[in-house]
PDB file of N, CA and C in Angstrom:
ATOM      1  N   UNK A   1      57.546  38.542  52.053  1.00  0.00           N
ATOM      2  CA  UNK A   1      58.950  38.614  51.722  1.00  0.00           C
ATOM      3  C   UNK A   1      59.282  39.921  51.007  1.00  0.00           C
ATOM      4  N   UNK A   2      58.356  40.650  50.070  1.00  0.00           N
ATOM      5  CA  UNK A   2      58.891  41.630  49.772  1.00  0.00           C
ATOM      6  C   UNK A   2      58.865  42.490  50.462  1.00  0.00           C
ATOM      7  N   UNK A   3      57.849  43.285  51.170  1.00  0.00           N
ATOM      8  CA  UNK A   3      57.518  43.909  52.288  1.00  0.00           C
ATOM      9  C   UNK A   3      58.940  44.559  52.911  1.00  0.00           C
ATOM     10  N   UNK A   4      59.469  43.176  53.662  1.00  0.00           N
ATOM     11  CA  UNK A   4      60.357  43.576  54.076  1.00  0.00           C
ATOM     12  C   UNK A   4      61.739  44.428  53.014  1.00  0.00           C
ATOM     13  N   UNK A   5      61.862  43.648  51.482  1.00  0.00           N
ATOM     14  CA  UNK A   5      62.718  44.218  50.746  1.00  0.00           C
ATOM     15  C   UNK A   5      62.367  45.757  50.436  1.00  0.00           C
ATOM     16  N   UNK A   6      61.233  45.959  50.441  1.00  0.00           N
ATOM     17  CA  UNK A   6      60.861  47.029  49.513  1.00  0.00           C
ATOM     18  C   UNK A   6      61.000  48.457  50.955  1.00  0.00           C
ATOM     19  N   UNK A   7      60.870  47.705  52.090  1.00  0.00           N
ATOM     20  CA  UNK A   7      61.287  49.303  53.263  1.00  0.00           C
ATOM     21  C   UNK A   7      62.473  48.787  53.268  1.00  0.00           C
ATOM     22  N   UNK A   8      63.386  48.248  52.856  1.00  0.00           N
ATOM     23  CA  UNK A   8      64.993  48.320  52.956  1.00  0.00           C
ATOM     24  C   UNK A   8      65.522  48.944  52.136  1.00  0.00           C
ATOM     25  N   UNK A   9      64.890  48.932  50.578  1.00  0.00           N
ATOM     26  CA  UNK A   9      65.340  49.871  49.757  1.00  0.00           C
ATOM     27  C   UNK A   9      64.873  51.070  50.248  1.00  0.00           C
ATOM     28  N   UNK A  10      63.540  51.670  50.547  1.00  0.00           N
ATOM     29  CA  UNK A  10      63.540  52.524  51.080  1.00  0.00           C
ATOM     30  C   UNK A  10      64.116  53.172  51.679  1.00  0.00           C
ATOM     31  N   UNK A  11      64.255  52.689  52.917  1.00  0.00           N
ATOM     32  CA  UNK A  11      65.897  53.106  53.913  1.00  0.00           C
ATOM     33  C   UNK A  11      66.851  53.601  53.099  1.00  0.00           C
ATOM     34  N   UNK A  12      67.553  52.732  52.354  1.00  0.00           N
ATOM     35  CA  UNK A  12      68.984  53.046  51.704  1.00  0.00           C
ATOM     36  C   UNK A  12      69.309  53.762  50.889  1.00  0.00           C
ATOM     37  N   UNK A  13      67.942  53.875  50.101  1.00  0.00           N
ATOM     38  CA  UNK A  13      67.818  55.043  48.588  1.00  0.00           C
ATOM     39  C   UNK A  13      66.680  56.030  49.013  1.00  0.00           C
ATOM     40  N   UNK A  14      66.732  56.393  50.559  1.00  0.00           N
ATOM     41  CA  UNK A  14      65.923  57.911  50.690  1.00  0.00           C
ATOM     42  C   UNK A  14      66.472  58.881  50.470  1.00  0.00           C
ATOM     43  N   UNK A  15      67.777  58.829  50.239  1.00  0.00           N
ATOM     44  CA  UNK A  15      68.980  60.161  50.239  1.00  0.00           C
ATOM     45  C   UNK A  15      69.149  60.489  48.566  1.00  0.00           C
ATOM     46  N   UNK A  16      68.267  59.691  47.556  1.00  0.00           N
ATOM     47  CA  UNK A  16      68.482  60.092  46.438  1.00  0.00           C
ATOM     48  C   UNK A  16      67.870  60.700  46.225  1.00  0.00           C
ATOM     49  N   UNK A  17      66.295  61.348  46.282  1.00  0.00           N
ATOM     50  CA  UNK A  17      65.536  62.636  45.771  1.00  0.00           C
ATOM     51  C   UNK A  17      66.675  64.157  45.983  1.00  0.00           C
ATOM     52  N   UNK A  18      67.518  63.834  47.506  1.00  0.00           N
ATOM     53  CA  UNK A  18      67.853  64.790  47.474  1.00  0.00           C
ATOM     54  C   UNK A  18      69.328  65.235  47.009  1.00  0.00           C
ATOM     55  N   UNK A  19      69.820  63.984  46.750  1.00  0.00           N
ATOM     56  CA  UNK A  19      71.332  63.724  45.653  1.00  0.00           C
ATOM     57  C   UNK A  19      71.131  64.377  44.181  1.00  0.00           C
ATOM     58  N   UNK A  20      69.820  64.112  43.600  1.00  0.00           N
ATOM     59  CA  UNK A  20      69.550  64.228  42.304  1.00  0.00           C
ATOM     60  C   UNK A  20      69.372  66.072  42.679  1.00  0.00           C
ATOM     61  N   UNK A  21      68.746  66.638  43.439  1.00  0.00           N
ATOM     62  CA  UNK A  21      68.404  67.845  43.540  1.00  0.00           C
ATOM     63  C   UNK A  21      69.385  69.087  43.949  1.00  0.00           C
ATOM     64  N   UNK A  22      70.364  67.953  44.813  1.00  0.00           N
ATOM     65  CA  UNK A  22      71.556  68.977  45.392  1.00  0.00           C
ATOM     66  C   UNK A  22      73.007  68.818  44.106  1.00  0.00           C
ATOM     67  N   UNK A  23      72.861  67.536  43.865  1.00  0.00           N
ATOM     68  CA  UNK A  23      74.353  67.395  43.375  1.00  0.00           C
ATOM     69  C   UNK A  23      73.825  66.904  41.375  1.00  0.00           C
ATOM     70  N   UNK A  24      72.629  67.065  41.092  1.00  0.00           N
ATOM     71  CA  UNK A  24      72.334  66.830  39.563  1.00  0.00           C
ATOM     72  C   UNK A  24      72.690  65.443  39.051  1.00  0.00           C
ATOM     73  N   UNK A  25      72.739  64.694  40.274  1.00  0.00           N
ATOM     74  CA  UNK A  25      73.218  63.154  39.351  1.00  0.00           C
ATOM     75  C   UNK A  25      71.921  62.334  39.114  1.00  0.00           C
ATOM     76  N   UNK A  26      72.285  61.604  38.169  1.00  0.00           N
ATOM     77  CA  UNK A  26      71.284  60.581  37.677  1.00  0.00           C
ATOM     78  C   UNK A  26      70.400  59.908  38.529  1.00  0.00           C
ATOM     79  N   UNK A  27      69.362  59.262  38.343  1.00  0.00           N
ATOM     80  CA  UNK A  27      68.738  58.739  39.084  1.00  0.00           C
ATOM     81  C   UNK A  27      69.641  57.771  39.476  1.00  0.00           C
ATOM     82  N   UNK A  28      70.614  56.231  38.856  1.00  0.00           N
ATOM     83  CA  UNK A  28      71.214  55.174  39.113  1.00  0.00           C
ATOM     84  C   UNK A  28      72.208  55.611  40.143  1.00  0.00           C
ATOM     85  N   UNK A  29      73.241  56.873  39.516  1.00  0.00           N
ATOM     86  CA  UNK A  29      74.330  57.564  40.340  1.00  0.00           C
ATOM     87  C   UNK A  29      73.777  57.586  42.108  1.00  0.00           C
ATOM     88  N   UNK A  30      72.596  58.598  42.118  1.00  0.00           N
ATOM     89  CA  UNK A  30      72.005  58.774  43.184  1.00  0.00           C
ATOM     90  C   UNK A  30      71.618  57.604  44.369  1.00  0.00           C
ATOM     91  N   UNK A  31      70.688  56.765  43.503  1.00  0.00           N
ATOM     92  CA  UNK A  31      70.682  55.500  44.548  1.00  0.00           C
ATOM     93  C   UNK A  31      71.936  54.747  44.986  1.00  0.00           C
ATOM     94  N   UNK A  32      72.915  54.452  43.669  1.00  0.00           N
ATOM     95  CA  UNK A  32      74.133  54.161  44.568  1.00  0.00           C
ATOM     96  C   UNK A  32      74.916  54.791  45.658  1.00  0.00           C
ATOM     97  N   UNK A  33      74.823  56.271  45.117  1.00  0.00           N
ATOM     98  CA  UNK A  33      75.649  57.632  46.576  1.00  0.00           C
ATOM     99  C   UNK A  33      75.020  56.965  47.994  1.00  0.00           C
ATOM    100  N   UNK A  34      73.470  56.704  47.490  1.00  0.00           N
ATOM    101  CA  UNK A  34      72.557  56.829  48.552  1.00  0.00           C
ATOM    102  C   UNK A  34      72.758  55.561  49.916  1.00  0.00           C
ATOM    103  N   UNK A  35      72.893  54.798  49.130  1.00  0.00           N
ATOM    104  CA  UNK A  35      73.106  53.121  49.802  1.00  0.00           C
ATOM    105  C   UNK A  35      74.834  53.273  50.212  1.00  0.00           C
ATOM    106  N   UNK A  36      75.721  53.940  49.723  1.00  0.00           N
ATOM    107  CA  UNK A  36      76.931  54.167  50.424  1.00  0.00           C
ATOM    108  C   UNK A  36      76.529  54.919  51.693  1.00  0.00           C
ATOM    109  N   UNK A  37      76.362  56.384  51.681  1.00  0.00           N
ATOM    110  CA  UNK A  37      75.922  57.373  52.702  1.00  0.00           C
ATOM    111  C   UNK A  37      75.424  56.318  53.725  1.00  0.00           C
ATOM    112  N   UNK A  38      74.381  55.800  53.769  1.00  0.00           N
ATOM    113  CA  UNK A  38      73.081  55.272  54.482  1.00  0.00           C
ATOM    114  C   UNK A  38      73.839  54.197  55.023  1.00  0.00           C
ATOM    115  N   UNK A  39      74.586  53.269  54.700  1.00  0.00           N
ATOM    116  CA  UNK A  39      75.318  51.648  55.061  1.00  0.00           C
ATOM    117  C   UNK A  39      75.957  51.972  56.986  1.00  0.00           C
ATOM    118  N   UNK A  40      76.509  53.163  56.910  1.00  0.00           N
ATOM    119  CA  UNK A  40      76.858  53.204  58.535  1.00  0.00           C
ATOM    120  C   UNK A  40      76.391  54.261  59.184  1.00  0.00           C
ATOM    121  N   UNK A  41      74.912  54.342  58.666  1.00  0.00           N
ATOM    122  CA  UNK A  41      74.285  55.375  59.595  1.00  0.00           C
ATOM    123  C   UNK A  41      72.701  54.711  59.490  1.00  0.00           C
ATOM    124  N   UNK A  42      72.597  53.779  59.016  1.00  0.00           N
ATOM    125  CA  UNK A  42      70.961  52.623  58.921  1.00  0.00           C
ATOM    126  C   UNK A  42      70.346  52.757  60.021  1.00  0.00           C
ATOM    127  N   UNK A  43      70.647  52.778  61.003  1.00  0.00           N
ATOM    128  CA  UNK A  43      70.074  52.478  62.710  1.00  0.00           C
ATOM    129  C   UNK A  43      69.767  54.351  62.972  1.00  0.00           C
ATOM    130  N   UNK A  44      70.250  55.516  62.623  1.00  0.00           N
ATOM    131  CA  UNK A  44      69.691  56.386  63.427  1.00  0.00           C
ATOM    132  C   UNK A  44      68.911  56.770  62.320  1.00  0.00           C
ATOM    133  N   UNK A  45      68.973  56.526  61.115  1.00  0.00           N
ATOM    134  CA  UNK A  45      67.727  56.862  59.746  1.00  0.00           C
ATOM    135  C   UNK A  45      66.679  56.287  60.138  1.00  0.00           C
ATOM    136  N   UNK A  46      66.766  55.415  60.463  1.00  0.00           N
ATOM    137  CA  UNK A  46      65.579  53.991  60.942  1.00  0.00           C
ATOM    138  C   UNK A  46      64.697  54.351  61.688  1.00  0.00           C
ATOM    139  N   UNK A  47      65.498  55.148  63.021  1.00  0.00           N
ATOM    140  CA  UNK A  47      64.428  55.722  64.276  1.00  0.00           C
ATOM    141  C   UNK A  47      64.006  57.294  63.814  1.00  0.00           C
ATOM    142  N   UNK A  48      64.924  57.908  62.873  1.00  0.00           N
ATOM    143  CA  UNK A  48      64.286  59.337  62.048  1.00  0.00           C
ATOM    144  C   UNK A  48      63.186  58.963  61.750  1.00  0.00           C
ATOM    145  N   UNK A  49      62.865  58.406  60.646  1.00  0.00           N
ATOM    146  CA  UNK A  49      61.459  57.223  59.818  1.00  0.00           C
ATOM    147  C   UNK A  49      60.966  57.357  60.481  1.00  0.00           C
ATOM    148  N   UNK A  50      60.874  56.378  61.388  1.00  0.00           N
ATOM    149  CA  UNK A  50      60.365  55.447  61.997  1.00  0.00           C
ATOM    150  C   UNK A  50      59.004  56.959  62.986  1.00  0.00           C
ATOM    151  N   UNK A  51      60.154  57.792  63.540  1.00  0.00           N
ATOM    152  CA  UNK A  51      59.503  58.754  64.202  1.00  0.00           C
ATOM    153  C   UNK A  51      58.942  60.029  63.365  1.00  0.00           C
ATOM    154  N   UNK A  52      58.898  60.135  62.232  1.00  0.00           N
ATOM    155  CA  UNK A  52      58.603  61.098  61.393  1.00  0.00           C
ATOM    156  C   UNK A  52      57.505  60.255  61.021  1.00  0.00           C
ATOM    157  N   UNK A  53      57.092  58.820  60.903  1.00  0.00           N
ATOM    158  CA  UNK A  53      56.071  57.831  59.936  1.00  0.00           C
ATOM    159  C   UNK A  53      55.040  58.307  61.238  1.00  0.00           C
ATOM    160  N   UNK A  54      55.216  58.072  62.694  1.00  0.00           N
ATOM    161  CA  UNK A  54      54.484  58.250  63.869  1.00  0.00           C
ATOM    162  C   UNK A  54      53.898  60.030  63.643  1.00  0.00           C
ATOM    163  N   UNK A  55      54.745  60.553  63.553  1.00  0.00           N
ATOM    164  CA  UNK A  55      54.235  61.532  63.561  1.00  0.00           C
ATOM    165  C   UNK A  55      53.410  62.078  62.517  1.00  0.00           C
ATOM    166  N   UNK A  56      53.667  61.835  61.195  1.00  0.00           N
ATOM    167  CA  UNK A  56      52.916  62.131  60.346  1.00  0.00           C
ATOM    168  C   UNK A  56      51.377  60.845  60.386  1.00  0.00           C
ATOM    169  N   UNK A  57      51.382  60.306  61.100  1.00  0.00           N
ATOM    170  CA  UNK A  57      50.253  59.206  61.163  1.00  0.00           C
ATOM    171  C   UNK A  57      49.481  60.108  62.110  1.00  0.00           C
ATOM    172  N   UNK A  58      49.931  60.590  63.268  1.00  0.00           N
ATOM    173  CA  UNK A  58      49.153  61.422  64.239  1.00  0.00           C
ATOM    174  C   UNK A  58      48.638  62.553  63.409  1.00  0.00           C
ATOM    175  N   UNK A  59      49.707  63.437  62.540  1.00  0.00           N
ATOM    176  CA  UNK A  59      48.773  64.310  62.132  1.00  0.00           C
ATOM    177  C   UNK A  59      47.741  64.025  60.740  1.00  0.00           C
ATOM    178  N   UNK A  60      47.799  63.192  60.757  1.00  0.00           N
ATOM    179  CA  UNK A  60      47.004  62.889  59.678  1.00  0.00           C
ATOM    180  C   UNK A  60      45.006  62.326  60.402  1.00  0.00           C
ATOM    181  N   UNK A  61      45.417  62.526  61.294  1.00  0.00           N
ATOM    182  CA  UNK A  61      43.706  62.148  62.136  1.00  0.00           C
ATOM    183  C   UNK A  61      43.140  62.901  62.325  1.00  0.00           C
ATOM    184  N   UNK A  62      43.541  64.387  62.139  1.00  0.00           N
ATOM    185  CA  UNK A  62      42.123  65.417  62.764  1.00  0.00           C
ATOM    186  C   UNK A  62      41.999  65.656  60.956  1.00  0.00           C
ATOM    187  N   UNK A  63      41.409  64.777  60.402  1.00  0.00           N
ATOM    188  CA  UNK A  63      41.339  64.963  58.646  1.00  0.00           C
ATOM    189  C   UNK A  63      42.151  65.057  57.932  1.00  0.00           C
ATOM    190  N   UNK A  64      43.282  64.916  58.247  1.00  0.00           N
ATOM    191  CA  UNK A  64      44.382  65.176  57.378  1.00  0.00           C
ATOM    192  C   UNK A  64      44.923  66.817  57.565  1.00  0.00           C
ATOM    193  N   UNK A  65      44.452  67.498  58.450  1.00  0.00           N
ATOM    194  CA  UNK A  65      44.391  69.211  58.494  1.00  0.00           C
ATOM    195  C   UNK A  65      45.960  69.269  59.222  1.00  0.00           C
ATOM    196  N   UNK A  66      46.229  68.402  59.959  1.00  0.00           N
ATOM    197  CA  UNK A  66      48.039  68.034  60.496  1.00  0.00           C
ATOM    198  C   UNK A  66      48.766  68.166  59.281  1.00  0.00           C
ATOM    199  N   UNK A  67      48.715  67.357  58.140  1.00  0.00           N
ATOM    200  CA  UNK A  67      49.355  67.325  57.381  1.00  0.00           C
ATOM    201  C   UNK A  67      50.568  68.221  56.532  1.00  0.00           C
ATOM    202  N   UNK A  68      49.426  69.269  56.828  1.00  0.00           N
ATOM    203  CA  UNK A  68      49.701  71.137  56.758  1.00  0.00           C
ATOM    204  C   UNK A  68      50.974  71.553  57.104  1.00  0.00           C
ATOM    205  N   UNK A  69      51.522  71.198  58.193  1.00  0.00           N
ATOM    206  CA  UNK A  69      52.405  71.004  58.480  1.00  0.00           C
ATOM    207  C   UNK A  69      53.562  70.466  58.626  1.00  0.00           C
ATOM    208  N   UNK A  70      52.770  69.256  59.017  1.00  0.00           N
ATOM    209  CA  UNK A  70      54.076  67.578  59.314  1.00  0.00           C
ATOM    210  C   UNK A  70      54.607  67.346  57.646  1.00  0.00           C
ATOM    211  N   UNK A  71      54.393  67.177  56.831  1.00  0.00           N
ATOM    212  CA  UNK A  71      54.240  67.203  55.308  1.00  0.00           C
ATOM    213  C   UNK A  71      55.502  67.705  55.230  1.00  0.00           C
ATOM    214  N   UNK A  72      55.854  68.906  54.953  1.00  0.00           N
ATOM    215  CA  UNK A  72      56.562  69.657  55.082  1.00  0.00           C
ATOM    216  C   UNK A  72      58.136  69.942  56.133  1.00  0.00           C
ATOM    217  N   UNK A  73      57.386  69.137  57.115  1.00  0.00           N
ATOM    218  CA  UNK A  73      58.201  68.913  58.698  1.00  0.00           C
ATOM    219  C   UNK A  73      59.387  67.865  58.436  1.00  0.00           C
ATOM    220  N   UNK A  74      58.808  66.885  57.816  1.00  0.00           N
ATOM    221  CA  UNK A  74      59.696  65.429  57.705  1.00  0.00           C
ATOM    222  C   UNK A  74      60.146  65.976  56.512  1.00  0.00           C
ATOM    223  N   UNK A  75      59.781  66.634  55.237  1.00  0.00           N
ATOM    224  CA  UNK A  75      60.673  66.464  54.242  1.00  0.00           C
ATOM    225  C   UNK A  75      61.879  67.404  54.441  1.00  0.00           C
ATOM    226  N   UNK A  76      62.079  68.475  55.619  1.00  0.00           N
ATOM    227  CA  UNK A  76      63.016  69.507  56.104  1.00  0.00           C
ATOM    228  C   UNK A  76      63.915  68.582  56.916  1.00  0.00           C
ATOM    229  N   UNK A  77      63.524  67.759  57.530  1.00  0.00           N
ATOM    230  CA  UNK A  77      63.983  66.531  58.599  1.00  0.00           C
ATOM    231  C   UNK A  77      65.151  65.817  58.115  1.00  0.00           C
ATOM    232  N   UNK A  78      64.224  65.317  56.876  1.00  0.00           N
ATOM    233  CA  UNK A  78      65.044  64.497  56.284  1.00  0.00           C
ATOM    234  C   UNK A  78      66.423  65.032  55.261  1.00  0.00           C
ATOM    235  N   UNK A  79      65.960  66.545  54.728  1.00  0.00           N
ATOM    236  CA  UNK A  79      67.030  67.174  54.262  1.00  0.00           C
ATOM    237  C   UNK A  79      68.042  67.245  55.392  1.00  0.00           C
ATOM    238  N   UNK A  80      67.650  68.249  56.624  1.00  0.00           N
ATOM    239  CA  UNK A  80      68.947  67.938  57.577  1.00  0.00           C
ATOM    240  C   UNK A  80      69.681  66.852  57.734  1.00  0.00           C
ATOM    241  N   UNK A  81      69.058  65.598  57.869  1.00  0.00           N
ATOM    242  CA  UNK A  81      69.983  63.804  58.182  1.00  0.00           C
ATOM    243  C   UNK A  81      71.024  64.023  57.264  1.00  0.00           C
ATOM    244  N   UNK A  82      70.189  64.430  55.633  1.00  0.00           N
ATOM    245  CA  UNK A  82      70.945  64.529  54.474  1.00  0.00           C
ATOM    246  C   UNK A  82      72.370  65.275  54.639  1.00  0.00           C
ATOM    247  N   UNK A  83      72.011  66.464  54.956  1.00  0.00           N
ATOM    248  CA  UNK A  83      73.037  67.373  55.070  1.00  0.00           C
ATOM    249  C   UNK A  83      74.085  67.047  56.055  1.00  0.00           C
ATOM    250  N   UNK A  84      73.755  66.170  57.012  1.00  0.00           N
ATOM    251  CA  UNK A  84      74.517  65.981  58.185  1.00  0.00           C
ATOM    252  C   UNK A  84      75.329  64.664  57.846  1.00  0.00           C
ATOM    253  N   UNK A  85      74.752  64.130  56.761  1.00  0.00           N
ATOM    254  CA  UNK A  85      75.448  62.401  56.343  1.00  0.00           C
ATOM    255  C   UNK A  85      76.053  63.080  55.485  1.00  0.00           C
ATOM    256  N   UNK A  86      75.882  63.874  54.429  1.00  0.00           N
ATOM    257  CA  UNK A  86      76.832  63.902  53.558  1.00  0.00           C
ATOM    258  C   UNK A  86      78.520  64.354  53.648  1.00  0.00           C
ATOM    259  N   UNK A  87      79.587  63.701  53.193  1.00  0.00           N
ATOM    260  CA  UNK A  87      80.557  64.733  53.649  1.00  0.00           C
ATOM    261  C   UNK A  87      80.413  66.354  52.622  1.00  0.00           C
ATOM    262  N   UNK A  88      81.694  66.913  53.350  1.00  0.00           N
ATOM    263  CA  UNK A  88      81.161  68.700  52.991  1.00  0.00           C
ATOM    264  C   UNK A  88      81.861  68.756  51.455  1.00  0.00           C
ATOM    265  N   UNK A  89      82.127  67.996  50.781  1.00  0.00           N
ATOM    266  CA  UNK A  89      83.031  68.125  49.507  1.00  0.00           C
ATOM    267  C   UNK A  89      82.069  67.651  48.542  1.00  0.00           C
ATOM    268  N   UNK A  90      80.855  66.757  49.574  1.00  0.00           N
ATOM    269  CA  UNK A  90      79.763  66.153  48.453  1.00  0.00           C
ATOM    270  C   UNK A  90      78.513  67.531  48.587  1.00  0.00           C
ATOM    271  N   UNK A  91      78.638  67.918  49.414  1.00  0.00           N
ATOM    272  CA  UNK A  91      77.256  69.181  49.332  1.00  0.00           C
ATOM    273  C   UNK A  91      77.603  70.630  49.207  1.00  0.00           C
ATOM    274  N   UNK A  92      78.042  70.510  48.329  1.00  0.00           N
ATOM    275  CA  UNK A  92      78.415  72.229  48.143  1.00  0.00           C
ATOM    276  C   UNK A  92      77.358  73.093  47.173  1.00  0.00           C
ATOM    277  N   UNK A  93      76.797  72.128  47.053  1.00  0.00           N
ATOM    278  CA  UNK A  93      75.643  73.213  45.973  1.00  0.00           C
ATOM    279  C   UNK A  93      75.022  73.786  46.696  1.00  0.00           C
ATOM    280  N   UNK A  94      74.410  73.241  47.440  1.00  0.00           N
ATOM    281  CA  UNK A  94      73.065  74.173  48.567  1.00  0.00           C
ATOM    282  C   UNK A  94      73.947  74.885  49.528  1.00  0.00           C
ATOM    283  N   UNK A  95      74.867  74.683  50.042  1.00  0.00           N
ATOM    284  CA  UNK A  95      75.576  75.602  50.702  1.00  0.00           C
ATOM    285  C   UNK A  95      75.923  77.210  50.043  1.00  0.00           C
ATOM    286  N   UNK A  96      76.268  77.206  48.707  1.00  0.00           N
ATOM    287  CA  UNK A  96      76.365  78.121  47.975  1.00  0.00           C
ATOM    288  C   UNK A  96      75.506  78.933  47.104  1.00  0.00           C
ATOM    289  N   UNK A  97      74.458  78.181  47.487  1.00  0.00           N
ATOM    290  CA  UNK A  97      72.774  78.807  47.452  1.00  0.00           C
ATOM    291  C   UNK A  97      72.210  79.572  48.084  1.00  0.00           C
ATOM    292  N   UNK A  98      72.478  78.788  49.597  1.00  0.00           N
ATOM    293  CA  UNK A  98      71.884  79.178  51.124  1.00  0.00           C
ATOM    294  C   UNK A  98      73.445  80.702  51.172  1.00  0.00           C
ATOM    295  N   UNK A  99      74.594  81.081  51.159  1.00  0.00           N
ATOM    296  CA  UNK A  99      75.023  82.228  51.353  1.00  0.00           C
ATOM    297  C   UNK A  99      74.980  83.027  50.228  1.00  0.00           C
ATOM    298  N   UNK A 100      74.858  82.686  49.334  1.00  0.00           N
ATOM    299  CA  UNK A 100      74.593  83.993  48.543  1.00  0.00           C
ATOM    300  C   UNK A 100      75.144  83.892  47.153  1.00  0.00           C
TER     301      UNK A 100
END
């Protein structure tokens, strides 16, 4: 029974590492932004996961030497979803980073 609770929070509060990092809010603030954002977009986050968990499982078999990469791969991945769920009035910090 928890199993299932504990990858649902997952799902819903993955968008807070990068709430707290882009926009400085609290950890509580963040998971709530996060579970709003996430509520009508659950199903294409799900198959992101879902295909980033596959892929980082593959590279993790020639010793972990994949990792090197994929590591790095999904956490860029998952910033884009981020960037692409958020509206543009909520992400203006990294935008004004990224030009100058």
């Amino acid at each position: 029974m928890s199993l299932p609770l504990a990858l649902t929070y997952a799902l819903f509060a993955g968008f807070a590492p990068y709430l707290v990092a882009d926009r400085g809010m609290d950890a509580f603030a963040a998971i709530a932004t996060s579970f709003r954002l996430v509520r009508h977009r659950w199903g294409a986050l799900l198959v992101l996961r879902l295909q980033l968990g596959a892929l980082l499982a593959l590279a993790a078999l020639p010793l972990g030497l994949g990792l090197i990469w994929a590591g790095p791969y999904a956490v860029a991945a998952l910033g884009v979803a981020f960037d692409a769920a958020v509206p543009a009035t909520l992400s203006t910090a990294s935008k004004k980073t990224l030009s100058g």
